[in-house]
PDB file of N, CA and C in Angstrom:
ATOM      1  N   UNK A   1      16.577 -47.149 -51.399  1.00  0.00           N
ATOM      2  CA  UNK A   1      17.249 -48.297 -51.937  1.00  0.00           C
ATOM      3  C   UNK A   1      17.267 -48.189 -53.461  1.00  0.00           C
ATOM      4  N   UNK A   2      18.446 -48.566 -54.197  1.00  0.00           N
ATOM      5  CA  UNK A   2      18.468 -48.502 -55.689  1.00  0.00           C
ATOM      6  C   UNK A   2      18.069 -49.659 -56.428  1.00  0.00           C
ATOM      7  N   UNK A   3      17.616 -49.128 -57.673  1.00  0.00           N
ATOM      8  CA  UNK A   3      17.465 -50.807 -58.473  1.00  0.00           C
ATOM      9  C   UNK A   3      18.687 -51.489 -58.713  1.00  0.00           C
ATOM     10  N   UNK A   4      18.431 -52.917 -58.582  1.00  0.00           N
ATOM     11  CA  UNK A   4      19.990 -53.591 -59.229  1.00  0.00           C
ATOM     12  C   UNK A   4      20.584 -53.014 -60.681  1.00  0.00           C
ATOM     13  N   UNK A   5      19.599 -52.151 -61.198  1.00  0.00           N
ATOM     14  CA  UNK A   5      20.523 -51.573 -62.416  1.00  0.00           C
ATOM     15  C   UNK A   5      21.575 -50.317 -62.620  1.00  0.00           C
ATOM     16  N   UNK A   6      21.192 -49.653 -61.493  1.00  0.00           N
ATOM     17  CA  UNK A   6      21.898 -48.866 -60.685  1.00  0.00           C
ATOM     18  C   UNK A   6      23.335 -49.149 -60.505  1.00  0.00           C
ATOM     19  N   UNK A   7      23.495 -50.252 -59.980  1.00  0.00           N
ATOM     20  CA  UNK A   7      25.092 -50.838 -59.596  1.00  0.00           C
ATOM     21  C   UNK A   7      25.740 -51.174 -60.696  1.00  0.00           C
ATOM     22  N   UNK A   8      24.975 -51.664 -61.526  1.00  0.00           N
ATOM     23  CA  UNK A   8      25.652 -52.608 -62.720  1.00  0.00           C
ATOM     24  C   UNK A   8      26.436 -50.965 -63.834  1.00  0.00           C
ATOM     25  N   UNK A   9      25.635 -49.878 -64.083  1.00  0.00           N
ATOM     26  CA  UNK A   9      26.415 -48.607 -64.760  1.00  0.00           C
ATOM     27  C   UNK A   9      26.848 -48.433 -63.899  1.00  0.00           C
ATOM     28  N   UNK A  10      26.805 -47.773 -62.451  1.00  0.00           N
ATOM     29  CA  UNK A  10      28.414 -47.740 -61.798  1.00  0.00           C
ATOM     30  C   UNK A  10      29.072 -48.303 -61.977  1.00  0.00           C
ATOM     31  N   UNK A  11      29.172 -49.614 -61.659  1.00  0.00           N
ATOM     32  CA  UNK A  11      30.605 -50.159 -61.530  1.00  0.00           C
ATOM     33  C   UNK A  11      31.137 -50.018 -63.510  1.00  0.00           C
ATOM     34  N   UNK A  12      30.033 -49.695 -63.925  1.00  0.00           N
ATOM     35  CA  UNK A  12      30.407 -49.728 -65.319  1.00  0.00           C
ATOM     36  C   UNK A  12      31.251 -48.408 -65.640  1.00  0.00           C
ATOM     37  N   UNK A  13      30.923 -47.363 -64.947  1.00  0.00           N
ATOM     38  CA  UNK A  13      31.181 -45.805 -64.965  1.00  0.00           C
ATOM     39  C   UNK A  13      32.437 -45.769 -64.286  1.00  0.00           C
ATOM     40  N   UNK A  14      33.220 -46.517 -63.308  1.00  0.00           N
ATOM     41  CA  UNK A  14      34.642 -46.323 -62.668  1.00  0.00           C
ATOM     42  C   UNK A  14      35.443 -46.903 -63.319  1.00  0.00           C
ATOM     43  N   UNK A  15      35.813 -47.921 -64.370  1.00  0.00           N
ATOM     44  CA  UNK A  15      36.672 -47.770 -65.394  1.00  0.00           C
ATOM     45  C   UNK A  15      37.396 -46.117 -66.309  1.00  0.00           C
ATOM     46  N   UNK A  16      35.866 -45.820 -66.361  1.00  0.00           N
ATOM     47  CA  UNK A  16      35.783 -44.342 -67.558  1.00  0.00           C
ATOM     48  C   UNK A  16      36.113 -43.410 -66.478  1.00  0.00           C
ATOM     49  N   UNK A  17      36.036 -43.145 -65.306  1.00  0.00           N
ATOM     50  CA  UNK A  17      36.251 -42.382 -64.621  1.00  0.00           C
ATOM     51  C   UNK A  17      38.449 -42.541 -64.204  1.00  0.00           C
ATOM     52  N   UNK A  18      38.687 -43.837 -64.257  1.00  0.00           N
ATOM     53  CA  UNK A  18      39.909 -44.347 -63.932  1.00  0.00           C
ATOM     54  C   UNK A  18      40.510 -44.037 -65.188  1.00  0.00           C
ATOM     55  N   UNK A  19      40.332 -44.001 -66.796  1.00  0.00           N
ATOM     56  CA  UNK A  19      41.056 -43.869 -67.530  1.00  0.00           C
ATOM     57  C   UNK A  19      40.808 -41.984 -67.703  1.00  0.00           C
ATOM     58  N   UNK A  20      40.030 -41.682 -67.480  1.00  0.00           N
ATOM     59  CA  UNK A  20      40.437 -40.014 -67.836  1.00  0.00           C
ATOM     60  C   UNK A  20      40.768 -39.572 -66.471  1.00  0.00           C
ATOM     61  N   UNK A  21      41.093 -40.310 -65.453  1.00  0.00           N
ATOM     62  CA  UNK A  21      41.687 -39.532 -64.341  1.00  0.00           C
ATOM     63  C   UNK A  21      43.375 -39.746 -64.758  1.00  0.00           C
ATOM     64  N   UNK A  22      43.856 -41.278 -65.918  1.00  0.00           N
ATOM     65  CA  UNK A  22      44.886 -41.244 -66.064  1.00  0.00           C
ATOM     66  C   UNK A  22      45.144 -39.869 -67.299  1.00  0.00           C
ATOM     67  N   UNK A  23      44.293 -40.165 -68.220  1.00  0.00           N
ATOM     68  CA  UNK A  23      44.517 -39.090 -69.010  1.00  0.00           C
ATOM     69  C   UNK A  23      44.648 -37.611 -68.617  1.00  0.00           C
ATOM     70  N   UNK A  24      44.256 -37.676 -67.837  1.00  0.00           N
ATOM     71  CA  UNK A  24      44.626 -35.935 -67.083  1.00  0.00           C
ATOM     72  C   UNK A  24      45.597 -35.684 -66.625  1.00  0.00           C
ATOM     73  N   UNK A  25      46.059 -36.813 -65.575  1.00  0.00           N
ATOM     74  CA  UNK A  25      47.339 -37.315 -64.998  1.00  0.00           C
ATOM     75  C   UNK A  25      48.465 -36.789 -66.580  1.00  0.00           C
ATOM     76  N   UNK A  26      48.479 -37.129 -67.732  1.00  0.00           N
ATOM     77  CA  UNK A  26      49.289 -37.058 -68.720  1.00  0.00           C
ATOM     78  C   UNK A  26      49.268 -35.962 -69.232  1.00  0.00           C
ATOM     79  N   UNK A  27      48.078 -35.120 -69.711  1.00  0.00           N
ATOM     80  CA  UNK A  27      47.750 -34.540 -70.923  1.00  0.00           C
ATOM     81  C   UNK A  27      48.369 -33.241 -69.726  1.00  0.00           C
ATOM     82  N   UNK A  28      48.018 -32.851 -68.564  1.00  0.00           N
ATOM     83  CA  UNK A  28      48.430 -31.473 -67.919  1.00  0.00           C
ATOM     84  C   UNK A  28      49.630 -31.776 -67.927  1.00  0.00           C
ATOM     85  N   UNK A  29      50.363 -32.244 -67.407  1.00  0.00           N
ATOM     86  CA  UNK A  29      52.043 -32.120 -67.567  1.00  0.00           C
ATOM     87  C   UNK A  29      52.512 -31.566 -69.017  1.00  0.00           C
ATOM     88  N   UNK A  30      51.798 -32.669 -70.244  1.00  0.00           N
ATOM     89  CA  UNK A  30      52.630 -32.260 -71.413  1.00  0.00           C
ATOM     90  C   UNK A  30      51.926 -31.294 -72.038  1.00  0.00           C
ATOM     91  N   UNK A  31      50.423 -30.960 -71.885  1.00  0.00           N
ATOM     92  CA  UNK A  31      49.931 -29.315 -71.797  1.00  0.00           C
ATOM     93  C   UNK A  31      50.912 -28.399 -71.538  1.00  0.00           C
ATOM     94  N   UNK A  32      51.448 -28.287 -70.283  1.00  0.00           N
ATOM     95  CA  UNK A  32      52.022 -26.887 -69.821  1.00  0.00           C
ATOM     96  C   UNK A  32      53.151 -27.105 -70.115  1.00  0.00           C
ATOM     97  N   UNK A  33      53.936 -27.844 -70.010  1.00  0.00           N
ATOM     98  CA  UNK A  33      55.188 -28.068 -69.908  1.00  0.00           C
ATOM     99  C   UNK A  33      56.079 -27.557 -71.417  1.00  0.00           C
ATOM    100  N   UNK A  34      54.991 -28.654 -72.047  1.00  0.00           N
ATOM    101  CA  UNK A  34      55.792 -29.177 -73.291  1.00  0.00           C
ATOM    102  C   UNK A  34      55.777 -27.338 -74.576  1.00  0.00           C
ATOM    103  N   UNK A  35      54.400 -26.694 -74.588  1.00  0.00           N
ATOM    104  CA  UNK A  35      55.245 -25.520 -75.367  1.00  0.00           C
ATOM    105  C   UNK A  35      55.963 -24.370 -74.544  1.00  0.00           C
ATOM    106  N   UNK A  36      56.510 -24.851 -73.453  1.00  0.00           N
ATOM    107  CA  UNK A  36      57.609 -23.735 -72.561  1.00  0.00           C
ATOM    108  C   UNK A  36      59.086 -24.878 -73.082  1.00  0.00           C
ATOM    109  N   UNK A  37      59.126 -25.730 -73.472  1.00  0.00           N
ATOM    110  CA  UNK A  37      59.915 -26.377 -74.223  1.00  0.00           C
ATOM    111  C   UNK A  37      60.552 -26.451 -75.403  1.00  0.00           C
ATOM    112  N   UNK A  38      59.513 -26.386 -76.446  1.00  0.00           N
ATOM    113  CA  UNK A  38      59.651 -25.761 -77.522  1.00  0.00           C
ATOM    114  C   UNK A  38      59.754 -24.753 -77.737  1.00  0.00           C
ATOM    115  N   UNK A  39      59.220 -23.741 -76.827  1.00  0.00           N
ATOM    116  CA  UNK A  39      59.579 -22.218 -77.293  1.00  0.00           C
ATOM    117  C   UNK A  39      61.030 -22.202 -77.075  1.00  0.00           C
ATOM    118  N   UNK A  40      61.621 -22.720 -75.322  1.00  0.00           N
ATOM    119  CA  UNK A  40      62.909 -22.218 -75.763  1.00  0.00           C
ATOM    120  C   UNK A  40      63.727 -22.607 -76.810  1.00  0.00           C
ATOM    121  N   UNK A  41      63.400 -24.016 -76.988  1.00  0.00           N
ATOM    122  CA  UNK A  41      64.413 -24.060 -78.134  1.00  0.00           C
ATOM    123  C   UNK A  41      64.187 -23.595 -78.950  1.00  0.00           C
ATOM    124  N   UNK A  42      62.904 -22.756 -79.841  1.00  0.00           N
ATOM    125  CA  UNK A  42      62.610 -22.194 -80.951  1.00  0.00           C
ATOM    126  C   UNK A  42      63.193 -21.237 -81.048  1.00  0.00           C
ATOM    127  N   UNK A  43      63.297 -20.243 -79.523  1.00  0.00           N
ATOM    128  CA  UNK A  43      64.109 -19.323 -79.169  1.00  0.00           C
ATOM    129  C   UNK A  43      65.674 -19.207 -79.505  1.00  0.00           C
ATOM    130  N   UNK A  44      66.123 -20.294 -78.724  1.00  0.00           N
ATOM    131  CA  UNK A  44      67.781 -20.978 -79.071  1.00  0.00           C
ATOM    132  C   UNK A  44      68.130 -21.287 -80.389  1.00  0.00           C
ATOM    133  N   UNK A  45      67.041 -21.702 -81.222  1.00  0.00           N
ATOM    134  CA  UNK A  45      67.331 -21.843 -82.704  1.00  0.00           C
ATOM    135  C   UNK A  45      67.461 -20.501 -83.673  1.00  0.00           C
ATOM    136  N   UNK A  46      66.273 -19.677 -83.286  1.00  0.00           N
ATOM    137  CA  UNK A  46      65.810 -18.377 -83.984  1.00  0.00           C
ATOM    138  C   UNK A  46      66.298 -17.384 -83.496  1.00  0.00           C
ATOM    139  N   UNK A  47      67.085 -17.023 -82.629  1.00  0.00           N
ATOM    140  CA  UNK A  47      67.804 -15.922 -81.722  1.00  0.00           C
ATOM    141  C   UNK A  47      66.741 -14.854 -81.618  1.00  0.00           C
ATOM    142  N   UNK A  48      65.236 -15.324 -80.417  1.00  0.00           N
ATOM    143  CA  UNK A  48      64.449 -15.146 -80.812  1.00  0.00           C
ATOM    144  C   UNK A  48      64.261 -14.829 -79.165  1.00  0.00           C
ATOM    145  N   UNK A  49      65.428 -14.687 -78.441  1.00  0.00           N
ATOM    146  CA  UNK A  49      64.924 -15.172 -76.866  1.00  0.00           C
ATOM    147  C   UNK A  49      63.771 -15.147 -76.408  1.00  0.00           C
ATOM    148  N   UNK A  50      63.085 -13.862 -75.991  1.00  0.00           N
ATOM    149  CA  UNK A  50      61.597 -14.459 -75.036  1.00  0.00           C
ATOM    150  C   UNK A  50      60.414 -14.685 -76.365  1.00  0.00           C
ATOM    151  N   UNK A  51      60.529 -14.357 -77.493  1.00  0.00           N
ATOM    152  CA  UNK A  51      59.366 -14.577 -78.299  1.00  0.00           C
ATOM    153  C   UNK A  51      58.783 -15.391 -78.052  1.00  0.00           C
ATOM    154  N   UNK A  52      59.130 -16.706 -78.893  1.00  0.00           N
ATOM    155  CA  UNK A  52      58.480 -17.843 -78.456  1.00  0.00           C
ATOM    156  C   UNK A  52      58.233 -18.338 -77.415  1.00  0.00           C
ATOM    157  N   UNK A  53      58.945 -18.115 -76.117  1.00  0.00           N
ATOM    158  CA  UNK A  53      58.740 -18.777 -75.281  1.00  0.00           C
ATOM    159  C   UNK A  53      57.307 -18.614 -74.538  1.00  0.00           C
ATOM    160  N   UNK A  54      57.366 -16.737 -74.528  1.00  0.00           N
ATOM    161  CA  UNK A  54      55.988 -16.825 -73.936  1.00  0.00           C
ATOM    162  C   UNK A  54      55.226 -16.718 -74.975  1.00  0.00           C
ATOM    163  N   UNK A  55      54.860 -16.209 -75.998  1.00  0.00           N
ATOM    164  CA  UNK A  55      53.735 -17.084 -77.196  1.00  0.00           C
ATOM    165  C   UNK A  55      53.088 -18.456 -76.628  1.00  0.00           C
ATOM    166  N   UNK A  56      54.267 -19.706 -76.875  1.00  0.00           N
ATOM    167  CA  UNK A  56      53.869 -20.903 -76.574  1.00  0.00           C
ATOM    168  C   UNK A  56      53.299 -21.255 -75.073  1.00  0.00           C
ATOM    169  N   UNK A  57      54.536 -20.221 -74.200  1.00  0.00           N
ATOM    170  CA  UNK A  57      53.927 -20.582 -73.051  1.00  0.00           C
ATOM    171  C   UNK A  57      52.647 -20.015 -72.688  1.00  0.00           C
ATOM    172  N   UNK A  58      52.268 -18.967 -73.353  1.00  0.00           N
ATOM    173  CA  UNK A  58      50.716 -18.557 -73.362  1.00  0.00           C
ATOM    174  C   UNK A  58      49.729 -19.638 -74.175  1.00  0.00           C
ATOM    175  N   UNK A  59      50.461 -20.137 -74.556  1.00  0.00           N
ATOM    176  CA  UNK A  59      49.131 -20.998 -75.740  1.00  0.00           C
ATOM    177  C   UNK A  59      49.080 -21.921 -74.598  1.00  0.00           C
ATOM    178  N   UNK A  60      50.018 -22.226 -74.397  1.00  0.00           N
ATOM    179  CA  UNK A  60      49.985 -23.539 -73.194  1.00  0.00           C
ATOM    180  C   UNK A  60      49.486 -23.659 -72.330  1.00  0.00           C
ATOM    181  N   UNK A  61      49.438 -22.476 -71.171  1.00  0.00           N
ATOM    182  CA  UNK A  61      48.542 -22.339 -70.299  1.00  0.00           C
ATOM    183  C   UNK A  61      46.534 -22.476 -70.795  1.00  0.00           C
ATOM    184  N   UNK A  62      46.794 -21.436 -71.885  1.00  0.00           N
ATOM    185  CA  UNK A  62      45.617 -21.431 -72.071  1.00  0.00           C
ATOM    186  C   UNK A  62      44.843 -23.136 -72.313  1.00  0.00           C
ATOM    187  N   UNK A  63      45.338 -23.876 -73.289  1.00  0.00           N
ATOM    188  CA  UNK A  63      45.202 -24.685 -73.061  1.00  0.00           C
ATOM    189  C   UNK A  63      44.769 -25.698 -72.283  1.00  0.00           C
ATOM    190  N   UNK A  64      45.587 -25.813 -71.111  1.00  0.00           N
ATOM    191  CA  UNK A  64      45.180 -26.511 -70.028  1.00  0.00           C
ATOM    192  C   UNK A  64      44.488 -25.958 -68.939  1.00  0.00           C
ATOM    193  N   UNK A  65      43.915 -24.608 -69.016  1.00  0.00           N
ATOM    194  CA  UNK A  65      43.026 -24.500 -68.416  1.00  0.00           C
ATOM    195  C   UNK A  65      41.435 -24.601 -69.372  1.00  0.00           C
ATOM    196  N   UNK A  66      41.899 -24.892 -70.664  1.00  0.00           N
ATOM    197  CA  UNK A  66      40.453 -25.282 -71.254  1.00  0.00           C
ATOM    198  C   UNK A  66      40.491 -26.771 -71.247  1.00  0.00           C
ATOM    199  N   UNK A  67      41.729 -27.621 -71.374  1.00  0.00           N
ATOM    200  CA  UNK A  67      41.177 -28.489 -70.571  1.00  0.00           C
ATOM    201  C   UNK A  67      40.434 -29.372 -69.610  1.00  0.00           C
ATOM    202  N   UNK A  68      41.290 -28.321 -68.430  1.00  0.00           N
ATOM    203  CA  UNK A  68      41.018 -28.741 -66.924  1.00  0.00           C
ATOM    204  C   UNK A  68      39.140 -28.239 -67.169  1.00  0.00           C
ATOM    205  N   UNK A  69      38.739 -27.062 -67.443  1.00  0.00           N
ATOM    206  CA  UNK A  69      37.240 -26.952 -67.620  1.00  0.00           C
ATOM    207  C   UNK A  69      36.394 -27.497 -68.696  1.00  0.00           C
ATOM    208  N   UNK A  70      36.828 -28.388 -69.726  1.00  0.00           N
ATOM    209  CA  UNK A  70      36.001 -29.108 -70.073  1.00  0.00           C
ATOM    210  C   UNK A  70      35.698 -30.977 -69.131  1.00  0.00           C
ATOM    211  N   UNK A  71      37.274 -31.072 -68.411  1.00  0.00           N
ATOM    212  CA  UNK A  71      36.769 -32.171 -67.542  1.00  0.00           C
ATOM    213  C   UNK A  71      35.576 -31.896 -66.694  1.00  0.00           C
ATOM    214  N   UNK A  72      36.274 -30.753 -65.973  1.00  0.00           N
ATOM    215  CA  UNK A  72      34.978 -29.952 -64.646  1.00  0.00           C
ATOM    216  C   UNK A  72      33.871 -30.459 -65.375  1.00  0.00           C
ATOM    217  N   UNK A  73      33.344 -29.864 -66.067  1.00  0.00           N
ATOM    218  CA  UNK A  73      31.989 -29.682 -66.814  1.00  0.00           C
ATOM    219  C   UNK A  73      31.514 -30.880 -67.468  1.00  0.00           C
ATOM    220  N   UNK A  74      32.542 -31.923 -67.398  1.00  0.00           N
ATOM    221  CA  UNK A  74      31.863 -33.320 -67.960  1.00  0.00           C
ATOM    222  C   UNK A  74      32.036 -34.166 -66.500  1.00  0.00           C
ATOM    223  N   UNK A  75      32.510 -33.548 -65.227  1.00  0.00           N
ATOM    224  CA  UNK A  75      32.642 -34.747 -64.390  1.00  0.00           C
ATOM    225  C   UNK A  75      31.604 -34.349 -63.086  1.00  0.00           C
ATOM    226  N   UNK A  76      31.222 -32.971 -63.648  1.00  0.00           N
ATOM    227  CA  UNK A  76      30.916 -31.660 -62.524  1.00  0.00           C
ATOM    228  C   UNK A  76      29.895 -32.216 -62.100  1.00  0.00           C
TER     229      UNK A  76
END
């Protein structure tokens, strides 16, 4: 059986758990997405075709997988 203080930081802890489940929800989409976006157009601007794209889209990935493992490791 837990102490009543037990319940009181849970229920305190599923707010914080509800706003970085939204923040993840956000930040991976515009993580990956968003420099495969900009590259092309950096591309389309700079007659630059795949340069930028995969540059950014490499930064990008990388990115969100250091993301996704600093959540792991704070939710792990």
């Amino acid at each position: 059986m837990r102490p009543p203080d037990d319940s009181k930081t849970e229920d305190a802890a599923t707010p914080a758990r509800m706003l970085a489940s939204a923040g993840l929800a956000l930040s991976m989409p515009l993580t990956l997405v968003g420099p495969f976006v900009v590259g092309y157009w950096l591309d389309w601007r700079l007659q630059t075709t795949p340069l930028c794209f995969a540059l950014l889209g490499v930064a990008g990935l990388v990115s969100g997988g250091r993301l996704l493992y600093r959540l792991w490791r704070q939710f792990g």
